[in-house]
Protein backbone atom coordinates (compact mmCIF):
# COMPACT_ATOMS: atom_id res chain seq x y z
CA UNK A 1 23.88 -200.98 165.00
CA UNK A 2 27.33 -199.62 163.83
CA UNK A 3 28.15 -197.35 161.63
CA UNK A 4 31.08 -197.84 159.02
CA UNK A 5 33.78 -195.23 158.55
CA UNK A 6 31.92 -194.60 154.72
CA UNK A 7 28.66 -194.23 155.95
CA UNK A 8 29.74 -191.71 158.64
CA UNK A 9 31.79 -189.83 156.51
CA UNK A 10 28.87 -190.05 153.60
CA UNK A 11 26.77 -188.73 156.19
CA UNK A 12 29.39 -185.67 157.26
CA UNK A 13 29.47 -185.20 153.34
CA UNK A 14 25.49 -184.63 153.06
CA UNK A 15 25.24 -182.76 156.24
CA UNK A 16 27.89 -180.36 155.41
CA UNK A 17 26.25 -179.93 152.13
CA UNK A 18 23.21 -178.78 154.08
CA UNK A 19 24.79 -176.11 156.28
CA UNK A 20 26.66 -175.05 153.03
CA UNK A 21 23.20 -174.12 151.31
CA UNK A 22 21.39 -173.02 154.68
CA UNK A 23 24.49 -170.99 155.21
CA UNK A 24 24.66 -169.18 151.51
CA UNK A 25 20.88 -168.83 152.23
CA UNK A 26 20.99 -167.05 155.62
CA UNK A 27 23.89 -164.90 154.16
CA UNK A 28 21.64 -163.48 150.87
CA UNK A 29 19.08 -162.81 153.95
CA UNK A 30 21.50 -160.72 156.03
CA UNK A 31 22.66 -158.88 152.67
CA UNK A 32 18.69 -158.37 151.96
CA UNK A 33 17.92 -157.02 155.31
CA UNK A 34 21.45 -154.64 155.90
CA UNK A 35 20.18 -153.50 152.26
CA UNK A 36 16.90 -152.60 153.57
CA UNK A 37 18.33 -150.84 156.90
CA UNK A 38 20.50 -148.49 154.87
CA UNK A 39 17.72 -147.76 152.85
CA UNK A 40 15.52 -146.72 155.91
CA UNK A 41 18.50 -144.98 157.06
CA UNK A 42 18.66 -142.70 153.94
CA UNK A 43 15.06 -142.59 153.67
CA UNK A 44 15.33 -140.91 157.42
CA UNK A 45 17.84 -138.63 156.01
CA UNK A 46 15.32 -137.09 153.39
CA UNK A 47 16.64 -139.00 150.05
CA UNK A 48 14.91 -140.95 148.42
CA UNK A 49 16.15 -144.81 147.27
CA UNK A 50 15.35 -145.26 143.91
CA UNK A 51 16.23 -147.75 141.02
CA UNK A 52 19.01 -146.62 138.20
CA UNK A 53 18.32 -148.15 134.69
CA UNK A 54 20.92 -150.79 135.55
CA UNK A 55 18.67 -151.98 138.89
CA UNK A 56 21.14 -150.65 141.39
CA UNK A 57 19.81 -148.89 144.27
CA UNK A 58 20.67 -145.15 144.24
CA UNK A 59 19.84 -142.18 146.73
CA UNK A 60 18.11 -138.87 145.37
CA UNK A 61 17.91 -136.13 147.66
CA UNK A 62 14.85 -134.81 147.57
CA UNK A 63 14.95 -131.56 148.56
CA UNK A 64 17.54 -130.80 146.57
CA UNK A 65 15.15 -132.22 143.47
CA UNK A 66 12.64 -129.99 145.01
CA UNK A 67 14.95 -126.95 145.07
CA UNK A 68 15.87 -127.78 140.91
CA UNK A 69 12.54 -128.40 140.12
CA UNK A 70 11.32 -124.32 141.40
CA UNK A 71 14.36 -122.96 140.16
CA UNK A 72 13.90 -124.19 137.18
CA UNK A 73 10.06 -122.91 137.36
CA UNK A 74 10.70 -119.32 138.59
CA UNK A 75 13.12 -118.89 135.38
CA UNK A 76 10.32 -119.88 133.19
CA UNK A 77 8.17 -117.34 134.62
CA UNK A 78 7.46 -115.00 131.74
CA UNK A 79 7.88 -111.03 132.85
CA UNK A 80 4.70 -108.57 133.22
């Protein structure tokens, strides 16, 4: 059986279609997983990744909130 020039280049067409969606998928993957690796990497660090208000992924250092959060205690400390 032979294949004309049309079908093989119809064929080409669909296949690169494929690779074009399996590619765009892999790539949101890799983006996904280098997301989560810097996110462990902070994590390790001592901040903490939490969501803004707008969904983007920020870093809070904790011990710094730690450190604002007693300082702002021990000045609310009434005197004896």
């Amino acid at each position: 059986m032979t294949v004309s020039h049309h079908e093989a280049q119809t064929n080409l067409i669909a296949q690169n279609e494929r690779l074009l969606q399996e590619n765009g998928r892999l790539q949101r993957e890799l983006e996904e997983l280098n997301q989560r690796a810097i996110i462990i990497d902070m994590e390790a660090m001592g901040y903490q990744a939490v969501k803004d208000e707008n969904g983007s992924i920020i870093y809070v250092d904790m011990q710094q909130e730690i450190d604002n959060q007693f300082n702002n205690q021990s000045t609310n400390i009434p005197g004896l």
